[in-house]
N, C-alpha and C. Protein backbone atom coordinates (compact mmCIF):
# COMPACT_ATOMS: atom_id res chain seq x y z
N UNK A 1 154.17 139.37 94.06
CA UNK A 1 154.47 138.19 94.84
C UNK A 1 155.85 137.68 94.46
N UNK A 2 156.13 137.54 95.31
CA UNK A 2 157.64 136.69 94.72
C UNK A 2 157.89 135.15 94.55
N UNK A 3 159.06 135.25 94.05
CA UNK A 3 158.93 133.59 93.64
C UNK A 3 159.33 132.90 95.17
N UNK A 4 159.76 132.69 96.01
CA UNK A 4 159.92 131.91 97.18
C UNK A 4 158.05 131.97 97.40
N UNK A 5 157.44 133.23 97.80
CA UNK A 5 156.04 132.68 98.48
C UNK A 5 154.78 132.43 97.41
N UNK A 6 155.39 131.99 95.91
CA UNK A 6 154.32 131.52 94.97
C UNK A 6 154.75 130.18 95.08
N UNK A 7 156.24 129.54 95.48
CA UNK A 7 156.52 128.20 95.31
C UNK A 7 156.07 127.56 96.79
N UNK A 8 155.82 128.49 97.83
CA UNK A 8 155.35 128.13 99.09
C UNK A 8 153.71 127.96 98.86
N UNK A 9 153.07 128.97 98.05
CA UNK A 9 151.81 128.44 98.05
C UNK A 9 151.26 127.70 97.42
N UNK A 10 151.91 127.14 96.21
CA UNK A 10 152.14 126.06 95.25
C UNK A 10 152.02 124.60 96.06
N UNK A 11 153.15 124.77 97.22
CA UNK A 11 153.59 123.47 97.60
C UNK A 11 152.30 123.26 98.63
N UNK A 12 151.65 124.29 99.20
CA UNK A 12 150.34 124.58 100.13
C UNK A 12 149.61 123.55 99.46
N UNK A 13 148.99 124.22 98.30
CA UNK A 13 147.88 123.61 97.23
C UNK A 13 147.86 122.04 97.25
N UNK A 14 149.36 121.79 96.77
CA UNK A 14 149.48 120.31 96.43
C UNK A 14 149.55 119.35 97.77
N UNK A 15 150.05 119.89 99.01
CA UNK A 15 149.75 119.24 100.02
C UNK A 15 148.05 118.78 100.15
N UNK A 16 147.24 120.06 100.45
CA UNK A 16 145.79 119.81 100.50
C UNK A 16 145.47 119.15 99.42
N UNK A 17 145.45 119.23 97.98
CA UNK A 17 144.82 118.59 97.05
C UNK A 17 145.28 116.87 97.55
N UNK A 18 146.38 116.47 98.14
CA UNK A 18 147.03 114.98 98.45
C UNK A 18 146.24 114.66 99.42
N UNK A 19 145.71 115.93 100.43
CA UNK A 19 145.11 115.07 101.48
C UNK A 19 143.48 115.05 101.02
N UNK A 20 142.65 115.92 100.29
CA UNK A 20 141.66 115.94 99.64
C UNK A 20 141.64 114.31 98.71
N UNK A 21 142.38 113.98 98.13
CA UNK A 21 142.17 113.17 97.50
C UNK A 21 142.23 111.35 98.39
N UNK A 22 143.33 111.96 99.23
CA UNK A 22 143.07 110.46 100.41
C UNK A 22 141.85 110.49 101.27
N UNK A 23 141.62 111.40 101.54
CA UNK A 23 140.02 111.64 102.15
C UNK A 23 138.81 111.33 101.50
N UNK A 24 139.31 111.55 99.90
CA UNK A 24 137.67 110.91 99.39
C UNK A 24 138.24 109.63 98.92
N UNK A 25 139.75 108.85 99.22
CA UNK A 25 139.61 107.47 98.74
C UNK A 25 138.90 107.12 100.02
N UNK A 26 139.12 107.44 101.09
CA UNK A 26 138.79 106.22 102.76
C UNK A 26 136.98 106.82 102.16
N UNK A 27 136.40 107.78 101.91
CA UNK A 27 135.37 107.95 101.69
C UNK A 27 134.51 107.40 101.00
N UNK A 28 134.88 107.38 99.52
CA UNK A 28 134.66 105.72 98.82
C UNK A 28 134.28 104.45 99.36
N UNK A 29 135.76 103.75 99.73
CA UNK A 29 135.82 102.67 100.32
C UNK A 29 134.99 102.56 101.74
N UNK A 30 134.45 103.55 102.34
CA UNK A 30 133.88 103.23 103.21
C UNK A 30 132.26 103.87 102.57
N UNK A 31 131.59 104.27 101.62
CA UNK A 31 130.89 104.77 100.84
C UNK A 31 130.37 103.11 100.44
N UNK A 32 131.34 102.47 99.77
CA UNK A 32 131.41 101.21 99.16
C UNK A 32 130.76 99.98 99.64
N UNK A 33 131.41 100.00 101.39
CA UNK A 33 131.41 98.72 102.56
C UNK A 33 129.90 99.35 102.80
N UNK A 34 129.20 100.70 102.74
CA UNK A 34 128.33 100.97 103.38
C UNK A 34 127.12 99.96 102.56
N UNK A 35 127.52 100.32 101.49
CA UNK A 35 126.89 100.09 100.12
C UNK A 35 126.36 98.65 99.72
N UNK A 36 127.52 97.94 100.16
CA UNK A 36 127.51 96.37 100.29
C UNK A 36 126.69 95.90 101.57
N UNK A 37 126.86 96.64 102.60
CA UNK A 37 126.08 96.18 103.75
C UNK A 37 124.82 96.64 103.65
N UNK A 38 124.50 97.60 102.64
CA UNK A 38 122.75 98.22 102.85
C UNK A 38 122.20 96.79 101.37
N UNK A 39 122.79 96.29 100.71
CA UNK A 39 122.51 95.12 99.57
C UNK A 39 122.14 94.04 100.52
N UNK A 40 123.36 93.96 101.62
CA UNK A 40 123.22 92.55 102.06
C UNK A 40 121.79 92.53 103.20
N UNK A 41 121.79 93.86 104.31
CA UNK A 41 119.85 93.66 104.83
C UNK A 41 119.25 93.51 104.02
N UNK A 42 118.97 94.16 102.72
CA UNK A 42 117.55 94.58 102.10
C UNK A 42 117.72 92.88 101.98
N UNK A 43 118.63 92.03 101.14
CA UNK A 43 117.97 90.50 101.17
C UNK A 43 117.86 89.83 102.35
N UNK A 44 118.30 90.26 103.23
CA UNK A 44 118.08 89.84 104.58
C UNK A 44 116.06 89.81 104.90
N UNK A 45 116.26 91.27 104.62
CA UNK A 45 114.80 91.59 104.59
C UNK A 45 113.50 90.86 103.91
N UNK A 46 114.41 90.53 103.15
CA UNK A 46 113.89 90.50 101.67
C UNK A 46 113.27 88.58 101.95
N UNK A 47 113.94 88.23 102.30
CA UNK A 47 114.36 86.60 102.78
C UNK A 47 113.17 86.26 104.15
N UNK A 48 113.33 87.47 105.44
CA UNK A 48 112.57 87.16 106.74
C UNK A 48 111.17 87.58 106.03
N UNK A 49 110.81 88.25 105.15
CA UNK A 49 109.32 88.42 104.74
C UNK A 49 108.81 86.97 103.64
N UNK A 50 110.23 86.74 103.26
CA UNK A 50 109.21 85.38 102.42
C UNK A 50 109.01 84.40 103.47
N UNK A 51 109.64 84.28 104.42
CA UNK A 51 109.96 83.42 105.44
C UNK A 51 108.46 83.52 106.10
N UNK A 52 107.90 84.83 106.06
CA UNK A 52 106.48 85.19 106.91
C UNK A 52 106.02 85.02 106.47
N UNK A 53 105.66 85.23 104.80
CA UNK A 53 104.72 85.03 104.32
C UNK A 53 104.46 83.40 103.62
N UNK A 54 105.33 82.54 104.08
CA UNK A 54 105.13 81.00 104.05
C UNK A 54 104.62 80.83 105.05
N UNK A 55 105.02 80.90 106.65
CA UNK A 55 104.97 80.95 107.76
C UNK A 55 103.15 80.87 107.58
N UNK A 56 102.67 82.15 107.20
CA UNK A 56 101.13 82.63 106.80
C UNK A 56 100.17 81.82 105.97
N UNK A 57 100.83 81.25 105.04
CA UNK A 57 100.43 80.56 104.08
C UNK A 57 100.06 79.08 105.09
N UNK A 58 100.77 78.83 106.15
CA UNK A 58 100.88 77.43 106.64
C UNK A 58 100.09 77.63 107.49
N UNK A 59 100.25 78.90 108.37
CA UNK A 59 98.59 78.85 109.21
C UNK A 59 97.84 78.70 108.57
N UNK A 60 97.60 79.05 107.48
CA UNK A 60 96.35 79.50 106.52
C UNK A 60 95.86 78.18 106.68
N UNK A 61 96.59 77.16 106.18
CA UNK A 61 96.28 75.95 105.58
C UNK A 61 95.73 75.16 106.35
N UNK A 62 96.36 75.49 107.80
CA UNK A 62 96.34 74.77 108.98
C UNK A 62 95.03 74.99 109.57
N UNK A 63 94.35 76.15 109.59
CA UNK A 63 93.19 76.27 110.28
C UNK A 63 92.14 75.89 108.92
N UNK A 64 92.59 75.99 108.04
CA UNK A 64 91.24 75.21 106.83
C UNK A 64 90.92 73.34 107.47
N UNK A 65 92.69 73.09 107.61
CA UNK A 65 92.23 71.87 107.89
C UNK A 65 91.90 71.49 108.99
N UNK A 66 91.69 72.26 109.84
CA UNK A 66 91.30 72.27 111.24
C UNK A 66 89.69 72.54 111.29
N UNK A 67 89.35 73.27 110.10
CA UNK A 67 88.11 73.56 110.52
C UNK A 67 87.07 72.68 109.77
N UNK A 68 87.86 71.54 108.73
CA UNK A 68 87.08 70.90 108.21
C UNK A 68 86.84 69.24 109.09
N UNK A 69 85.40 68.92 108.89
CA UNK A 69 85.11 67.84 109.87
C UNK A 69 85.86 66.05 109.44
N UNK A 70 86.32 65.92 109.39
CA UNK A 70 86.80 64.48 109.00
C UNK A 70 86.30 63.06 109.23
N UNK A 71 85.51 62.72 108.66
CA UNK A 71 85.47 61.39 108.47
C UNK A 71 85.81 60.34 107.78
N UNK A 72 85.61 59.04 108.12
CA UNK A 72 86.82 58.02 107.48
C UNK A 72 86.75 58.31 105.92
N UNK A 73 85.51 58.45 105.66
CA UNK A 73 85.13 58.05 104.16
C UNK A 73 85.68 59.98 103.40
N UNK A 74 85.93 61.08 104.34
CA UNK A 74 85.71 62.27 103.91
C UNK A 74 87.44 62.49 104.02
N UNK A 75 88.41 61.74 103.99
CA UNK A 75 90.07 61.91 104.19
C UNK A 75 90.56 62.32 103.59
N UNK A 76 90.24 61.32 102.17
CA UNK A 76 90.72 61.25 100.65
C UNK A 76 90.39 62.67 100.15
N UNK A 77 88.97 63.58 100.56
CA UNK A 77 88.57 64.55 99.94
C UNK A 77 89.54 65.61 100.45
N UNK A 78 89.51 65.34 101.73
CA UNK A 78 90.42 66.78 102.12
C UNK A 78 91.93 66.89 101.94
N UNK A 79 92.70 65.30 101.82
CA UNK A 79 94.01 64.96 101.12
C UNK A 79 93.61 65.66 99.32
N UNK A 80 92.93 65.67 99.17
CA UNK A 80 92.74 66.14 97.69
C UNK A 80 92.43 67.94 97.62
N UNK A 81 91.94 68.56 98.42
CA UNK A 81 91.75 69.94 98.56
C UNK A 81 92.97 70.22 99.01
N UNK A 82 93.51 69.89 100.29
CA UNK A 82 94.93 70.28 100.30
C UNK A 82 96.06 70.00 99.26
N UNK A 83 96.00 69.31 98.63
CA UNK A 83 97.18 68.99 97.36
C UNK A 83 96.69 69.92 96.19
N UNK A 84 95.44 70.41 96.37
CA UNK A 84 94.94 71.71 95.38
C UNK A 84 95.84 72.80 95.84
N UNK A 85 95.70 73.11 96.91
CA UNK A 85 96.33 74.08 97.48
C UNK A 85 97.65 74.44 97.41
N UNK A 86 98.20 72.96 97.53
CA UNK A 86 99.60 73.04 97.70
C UNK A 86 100.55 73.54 95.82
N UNK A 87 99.50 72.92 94.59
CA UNK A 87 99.71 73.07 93.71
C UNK A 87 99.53 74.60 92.86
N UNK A 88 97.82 75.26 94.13
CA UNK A 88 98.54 76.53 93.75
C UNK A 88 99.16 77.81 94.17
N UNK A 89 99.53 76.78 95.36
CA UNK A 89 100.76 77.81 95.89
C UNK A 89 102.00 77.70 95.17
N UNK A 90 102.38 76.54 94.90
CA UNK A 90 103.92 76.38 94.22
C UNK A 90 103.58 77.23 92.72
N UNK A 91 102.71 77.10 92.18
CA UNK A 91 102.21 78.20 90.75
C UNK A 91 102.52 79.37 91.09
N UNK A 92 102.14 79.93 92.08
CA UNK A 92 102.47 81.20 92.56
C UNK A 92 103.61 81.75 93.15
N UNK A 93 104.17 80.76 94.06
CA UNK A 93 105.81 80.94 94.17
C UNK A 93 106.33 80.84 92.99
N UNK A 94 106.05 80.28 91.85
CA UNK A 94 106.89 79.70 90.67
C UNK A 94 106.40 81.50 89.75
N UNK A 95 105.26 81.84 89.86
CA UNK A 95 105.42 83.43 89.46
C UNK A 95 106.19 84.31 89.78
N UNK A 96 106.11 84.19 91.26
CA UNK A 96 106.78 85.35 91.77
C UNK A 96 108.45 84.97 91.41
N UNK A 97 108.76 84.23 91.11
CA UNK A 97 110.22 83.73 91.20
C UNK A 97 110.40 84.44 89.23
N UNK A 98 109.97 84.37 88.84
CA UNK A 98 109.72 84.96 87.38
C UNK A 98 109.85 86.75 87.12
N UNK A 99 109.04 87.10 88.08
CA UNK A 99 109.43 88.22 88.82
C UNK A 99 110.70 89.25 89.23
């Protein structure tokens, strides 16, 4: 081989290795943005399911107190079962937050 077409394939190499290496920076950086945007659904996700499962918790509550009969003297009791409730739900959010 001679020296003109070893310094031609030399200069070959180092061209591709320049564009190899700008190709995996945009690859990265867009590797990266992908990366940041798959973090930011999952709490997205992460957020609309606690959102449901309060949502659930409030029907829940709602048809207990719907299905219990109320009278004047029976108010206080069911203001008192619901504030049970409410105390151990926040126990349990206050777990899962520990979590």
């Amino acid at each position: 081989m001679s020296s003109e077409s070893l310094r031609s394939e030399i200069n070959n190499l180092e061209r591709k290795v320049k564009l190899l290496l700008s190709e995996h920076t945009q690859l990265k950086a867009a590797f990266q943005k992908l990366s940041d945007e798959n973090q930011q659904l999952r709490t997205q996700v992460s957020e609309y399911q606690q959102n449901e499962s309060n949502f659930q918790n409030q029907a829940k509550i709602s048809k207990i107190v719907e299905s219990m009969i109320v009278g004047e003297n029976d108010s206080e009791a069911v203001k008192d079962v619901i504030e049970d409730y409410i105390k151990e739900i926040d126990k349990c959010i206050a777990h899962l937050g520990e979590a």
